[in-house]
N, C-alpha and C. Protein backbone atom coordinates (compact mmCIF):
# COMPACT_ATOMS: atom_id res chain seq x y z
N UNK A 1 28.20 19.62 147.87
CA UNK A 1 29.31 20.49 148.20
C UNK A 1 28.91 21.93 147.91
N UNK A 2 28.89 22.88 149.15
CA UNK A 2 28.76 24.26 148.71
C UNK A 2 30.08 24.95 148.31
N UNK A 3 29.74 25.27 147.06
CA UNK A 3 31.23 26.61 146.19
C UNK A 3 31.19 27.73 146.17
N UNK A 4 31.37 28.69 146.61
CA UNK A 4 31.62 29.60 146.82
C UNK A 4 32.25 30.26 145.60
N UNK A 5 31.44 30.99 144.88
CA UNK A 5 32.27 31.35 143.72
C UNK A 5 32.05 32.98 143.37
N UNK A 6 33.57 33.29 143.48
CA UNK A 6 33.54 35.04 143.55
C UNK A 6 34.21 35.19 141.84
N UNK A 7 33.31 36.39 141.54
CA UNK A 7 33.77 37.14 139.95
C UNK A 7 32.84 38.36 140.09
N UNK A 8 33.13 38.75 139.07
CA UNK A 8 32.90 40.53 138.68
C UNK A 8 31.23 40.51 138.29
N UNK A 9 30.75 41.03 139.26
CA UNK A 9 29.02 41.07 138.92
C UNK A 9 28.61 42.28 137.63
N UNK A 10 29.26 41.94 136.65
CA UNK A 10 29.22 42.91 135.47
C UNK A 10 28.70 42.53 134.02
N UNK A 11 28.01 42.94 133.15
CA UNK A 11 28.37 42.45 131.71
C UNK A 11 29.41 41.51 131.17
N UNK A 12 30.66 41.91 131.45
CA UNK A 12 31.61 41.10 130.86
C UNK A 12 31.79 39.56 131.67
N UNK A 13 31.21 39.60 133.01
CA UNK A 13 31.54 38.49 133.24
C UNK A 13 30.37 37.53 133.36
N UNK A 14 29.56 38.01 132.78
CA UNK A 14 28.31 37.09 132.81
C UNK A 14 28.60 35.59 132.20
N UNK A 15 29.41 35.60 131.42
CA UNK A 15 29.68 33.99 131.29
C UNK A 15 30.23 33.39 132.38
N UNK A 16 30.67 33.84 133.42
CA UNK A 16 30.40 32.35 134.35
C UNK A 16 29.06 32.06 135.05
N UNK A 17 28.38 33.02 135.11
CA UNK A 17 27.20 32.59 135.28
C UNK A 17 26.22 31.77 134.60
N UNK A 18 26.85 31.85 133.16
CA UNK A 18 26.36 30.80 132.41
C UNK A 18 26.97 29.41 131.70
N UNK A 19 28.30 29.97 131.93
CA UNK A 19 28.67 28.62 132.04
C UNK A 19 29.35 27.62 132.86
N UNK A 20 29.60 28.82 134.08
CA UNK A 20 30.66 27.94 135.08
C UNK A 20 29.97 27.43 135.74
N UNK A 21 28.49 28.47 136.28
CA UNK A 21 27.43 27.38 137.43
C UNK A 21 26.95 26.50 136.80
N UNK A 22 26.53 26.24 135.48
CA UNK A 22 25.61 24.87 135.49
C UNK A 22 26.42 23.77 135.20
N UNK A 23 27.68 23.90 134.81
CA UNK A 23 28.68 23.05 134.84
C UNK A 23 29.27 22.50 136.59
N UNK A 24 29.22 23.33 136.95
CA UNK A 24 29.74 23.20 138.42
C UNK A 24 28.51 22.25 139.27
N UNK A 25 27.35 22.56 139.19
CA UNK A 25 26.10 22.53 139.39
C UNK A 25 25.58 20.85 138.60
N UNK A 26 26.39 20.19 137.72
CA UNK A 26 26.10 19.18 136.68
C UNK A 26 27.02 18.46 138.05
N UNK A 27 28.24 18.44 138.58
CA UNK A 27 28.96 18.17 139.31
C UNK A 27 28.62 17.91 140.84
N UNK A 28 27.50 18.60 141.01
CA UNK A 28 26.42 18.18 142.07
C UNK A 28 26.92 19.17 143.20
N UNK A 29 27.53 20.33 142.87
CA UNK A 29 28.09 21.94 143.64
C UNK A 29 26.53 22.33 143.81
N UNK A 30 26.37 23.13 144.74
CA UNK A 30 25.38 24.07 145.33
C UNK A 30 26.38 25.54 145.05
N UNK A 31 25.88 26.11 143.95
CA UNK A 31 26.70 27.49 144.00
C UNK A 31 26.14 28.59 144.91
N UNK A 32 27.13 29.13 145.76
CA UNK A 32 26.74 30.26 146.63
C UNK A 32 27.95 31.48 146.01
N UNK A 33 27.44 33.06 146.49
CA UNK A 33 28.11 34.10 146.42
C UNK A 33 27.61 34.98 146.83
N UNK A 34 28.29 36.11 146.74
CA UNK A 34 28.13 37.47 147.14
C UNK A 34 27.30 38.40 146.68
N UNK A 35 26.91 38.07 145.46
CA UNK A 35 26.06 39.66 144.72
C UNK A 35 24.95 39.89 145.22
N UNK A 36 24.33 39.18 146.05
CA UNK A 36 22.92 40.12 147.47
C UNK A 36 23.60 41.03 147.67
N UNK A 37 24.86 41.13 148.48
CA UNK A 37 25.17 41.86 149.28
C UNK A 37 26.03 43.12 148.28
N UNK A 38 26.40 42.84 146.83
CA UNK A 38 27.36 43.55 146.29
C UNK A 38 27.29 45.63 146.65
N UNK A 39 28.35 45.87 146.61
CA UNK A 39 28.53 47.48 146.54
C UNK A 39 28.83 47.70 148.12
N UNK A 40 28.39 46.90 148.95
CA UNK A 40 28.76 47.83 150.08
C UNK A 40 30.53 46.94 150.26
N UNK A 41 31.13 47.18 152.01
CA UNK A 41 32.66 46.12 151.98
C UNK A 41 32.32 44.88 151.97
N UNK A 42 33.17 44.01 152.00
CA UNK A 42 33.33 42.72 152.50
C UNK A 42 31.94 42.36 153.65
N UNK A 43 30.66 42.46 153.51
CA UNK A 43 29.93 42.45 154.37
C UNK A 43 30.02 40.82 154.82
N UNK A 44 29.37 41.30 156.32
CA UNK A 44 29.57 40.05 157.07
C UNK A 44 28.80 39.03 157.01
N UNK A 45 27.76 39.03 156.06
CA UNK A 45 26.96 38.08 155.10
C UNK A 45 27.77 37.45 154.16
N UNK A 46 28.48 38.20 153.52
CA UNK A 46 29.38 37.74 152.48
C UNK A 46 29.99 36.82 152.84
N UNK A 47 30.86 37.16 154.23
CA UNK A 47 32.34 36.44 154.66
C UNK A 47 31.59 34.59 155.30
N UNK A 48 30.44 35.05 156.16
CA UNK A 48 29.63 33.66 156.63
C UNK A 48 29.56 32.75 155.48
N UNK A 49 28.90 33.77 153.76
CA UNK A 49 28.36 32.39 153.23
C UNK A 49 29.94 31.70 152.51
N UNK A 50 30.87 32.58 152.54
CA UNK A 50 32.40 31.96 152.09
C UNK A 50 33.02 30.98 153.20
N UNK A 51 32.78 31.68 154.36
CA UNK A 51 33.52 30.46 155.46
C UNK A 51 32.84 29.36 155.42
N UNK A 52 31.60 29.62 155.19
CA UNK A 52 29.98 28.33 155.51
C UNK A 52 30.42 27.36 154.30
N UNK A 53 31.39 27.85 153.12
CA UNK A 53 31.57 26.94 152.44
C UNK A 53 32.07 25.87 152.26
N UNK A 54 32.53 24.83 151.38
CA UNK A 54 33.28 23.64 151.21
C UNK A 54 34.66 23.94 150.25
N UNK A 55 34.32 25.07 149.27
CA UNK A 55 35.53 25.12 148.83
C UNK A 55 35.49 26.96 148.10
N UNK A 56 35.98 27.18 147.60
CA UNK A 56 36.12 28.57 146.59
C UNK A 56 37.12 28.45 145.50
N UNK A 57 36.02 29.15 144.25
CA UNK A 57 36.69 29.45 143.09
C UNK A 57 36.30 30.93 142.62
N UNK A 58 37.98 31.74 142.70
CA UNK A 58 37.94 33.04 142.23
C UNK A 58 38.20 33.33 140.64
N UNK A 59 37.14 34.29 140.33
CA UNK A 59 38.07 34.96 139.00
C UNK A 59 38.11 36.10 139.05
N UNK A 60 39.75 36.07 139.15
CA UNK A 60 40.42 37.41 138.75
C UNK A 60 40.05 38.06 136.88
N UNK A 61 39.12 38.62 136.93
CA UNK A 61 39.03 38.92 135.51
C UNK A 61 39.72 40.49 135.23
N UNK A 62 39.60 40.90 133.79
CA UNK A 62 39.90 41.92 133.04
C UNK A 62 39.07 43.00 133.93
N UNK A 63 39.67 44.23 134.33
CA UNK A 63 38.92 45.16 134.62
C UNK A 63 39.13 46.68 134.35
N UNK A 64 39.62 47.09 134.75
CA UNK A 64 40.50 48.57 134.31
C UNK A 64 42.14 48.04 133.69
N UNK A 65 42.52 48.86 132.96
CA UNK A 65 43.50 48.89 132.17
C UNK A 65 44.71 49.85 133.48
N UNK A 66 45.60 49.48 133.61
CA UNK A 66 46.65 49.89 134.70
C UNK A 66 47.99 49.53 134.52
N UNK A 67 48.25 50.28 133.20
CA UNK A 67 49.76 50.07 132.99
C UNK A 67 50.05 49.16 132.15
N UNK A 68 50.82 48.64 132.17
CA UNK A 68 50.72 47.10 131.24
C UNK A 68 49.80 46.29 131.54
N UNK A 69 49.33 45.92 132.87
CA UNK A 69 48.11 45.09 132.97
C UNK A 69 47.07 45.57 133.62
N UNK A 70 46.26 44.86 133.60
CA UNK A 70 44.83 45.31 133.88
C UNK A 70 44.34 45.11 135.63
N UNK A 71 43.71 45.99 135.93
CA UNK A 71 43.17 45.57 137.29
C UNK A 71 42.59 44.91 137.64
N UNK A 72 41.89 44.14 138.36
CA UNK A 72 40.87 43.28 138.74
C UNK A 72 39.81 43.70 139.97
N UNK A 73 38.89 42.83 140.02
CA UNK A 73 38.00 42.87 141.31
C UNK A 73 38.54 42.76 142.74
N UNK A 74 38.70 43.88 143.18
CA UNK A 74 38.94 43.82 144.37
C UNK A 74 38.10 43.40 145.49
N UNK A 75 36.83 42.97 145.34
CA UNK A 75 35.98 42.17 146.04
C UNK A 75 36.45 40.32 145.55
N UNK A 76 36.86 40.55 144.74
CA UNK A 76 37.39 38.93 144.81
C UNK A 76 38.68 38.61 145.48
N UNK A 77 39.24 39.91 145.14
CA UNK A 77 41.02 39.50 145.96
C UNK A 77 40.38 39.62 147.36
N UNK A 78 39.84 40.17 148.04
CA UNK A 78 39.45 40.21 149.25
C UNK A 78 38.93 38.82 149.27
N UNK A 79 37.94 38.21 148.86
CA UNK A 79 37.59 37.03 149.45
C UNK A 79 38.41 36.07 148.85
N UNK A 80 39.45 35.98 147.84
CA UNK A 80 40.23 34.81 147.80
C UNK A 80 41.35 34.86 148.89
N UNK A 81 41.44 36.42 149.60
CA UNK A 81 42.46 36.06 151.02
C UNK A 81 41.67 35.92 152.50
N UNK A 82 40.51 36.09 152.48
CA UNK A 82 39.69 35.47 153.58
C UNK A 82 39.61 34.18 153.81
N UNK A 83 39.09 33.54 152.38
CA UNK A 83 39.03 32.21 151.83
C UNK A 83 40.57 31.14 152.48
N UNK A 84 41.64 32.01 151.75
CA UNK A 84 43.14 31.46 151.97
C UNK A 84 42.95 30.92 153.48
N UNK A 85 43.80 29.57 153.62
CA UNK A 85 44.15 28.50 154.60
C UNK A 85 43.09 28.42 155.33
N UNK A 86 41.52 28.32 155.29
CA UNK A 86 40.43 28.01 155.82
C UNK A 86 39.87 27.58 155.07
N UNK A 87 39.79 26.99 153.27
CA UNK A 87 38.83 26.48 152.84
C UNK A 87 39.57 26.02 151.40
N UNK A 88 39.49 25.19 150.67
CA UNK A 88 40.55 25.08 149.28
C UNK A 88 40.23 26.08 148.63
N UNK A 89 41.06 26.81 148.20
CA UNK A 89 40.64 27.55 146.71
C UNK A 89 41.76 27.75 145.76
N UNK A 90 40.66 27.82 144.71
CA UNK A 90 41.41 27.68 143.22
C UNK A 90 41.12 29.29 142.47
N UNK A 91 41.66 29.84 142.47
CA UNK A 91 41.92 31.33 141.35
C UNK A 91 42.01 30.80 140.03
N UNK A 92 41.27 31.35 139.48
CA UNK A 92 41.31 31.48 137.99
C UNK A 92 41.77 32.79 137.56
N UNK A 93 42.89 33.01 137.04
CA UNK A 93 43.33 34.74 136.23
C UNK A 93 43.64 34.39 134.99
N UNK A 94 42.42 35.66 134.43
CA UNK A 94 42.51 35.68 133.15
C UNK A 94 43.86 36.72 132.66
N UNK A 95 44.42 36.31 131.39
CA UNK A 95 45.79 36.91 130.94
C UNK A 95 45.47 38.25 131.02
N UNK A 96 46.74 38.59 130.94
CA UNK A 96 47.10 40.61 130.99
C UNK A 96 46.39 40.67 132.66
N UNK A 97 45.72 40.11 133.72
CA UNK A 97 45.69 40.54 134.69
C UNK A 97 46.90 40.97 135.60
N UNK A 98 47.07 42.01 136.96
CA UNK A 98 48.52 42.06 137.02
C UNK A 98 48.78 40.37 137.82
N UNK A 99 49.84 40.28 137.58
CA UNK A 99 50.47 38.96 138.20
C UNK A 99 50.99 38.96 139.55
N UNK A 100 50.41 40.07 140.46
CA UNK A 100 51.30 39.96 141.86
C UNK A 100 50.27 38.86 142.38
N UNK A 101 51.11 38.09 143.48
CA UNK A 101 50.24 37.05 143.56
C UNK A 101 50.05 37.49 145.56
N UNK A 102 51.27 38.03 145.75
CA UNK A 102 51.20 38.31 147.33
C UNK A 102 50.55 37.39 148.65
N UNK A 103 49.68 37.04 149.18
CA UNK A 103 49.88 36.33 150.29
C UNK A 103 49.14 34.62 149.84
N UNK A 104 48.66 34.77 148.32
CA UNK A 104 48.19 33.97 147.66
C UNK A 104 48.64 33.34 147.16
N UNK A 105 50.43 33.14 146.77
CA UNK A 105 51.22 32.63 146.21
C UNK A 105 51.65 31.23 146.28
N UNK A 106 51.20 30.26 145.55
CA UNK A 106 51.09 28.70 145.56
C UNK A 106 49.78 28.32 145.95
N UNK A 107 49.04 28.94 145.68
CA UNK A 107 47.52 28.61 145.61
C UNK A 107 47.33 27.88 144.18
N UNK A 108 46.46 26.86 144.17
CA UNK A 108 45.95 26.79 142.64
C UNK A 108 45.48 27.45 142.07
N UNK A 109 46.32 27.49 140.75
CA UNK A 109 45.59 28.63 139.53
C UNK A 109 45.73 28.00 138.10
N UNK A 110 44.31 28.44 137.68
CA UNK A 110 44.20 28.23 136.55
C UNK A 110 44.02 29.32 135.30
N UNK A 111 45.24 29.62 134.55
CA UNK A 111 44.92 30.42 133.31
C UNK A 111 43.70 30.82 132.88
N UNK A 112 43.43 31.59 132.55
CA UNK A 112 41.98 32.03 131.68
C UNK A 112 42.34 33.09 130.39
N UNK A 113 42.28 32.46 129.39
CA UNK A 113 42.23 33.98 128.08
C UNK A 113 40.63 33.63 127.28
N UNK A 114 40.33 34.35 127.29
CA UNK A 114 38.99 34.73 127.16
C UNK A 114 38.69 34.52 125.38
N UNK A 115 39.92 34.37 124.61
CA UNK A 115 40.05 34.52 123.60
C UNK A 115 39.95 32.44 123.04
N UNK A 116 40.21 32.24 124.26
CA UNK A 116 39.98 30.45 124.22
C UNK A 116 39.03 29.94 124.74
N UNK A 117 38.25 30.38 125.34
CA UNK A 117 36.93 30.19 125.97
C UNK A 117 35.92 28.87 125.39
């Protein structure tokens, strides 16, 4: 099964790279994503290897501070609504992210506090 798995190509989120792919990967997933292509839009490499997929898992992580809650990757909200009604996906948001859920709403989601890890 290819997964498609979008998060923040940063320091802070380097733990799913270490622990979500080889777990996912133990599960017999082929992990695919975006960070070849990162910094430019939604490139059309990106969107192929997400549609080319079997399923997607986003994390909405901690990113800028914006009021009471925090911002997130806007390269992931983009591909968890490309993703939407063409392929299953499951969002993961970690707490204090903002909570609008908008065209994503009744998607599976799973909590994340980083503090339970």
């Amino acid at each position: 099964m290819r997964l498609f798995v979008g998060y923040g190509y940063n320091p802070r989120d380097q733990w799913i790279e270490e622990l979500v792919f080889p777990l996912a990967e133990t599960l017999g997933c082929q992990i695919v994503h975006g960070k070849a292509t990162y910094g430019s839009s939604l490139a059309p490499e990106t969107k192929s290897l997400l549609l080319g997929s079997d399923a997607m898992l986003g994390f909405l992580t901690r990113r800028d501070k914006a009021g009471e809650y925090w911002s997130t990757h806007r390269w992931v909200i983009e591909e968890l609504a490309s993703a939407f009604g063409q392929i299953p996906v499951v969002e993961v948001r970690e707490s204090g992210v903002d909570p609008q859920s908008g065209m994503l709403e009744g998607i599976q989601r799973i909590q994340y506090c980083e503090e339970e890890r």
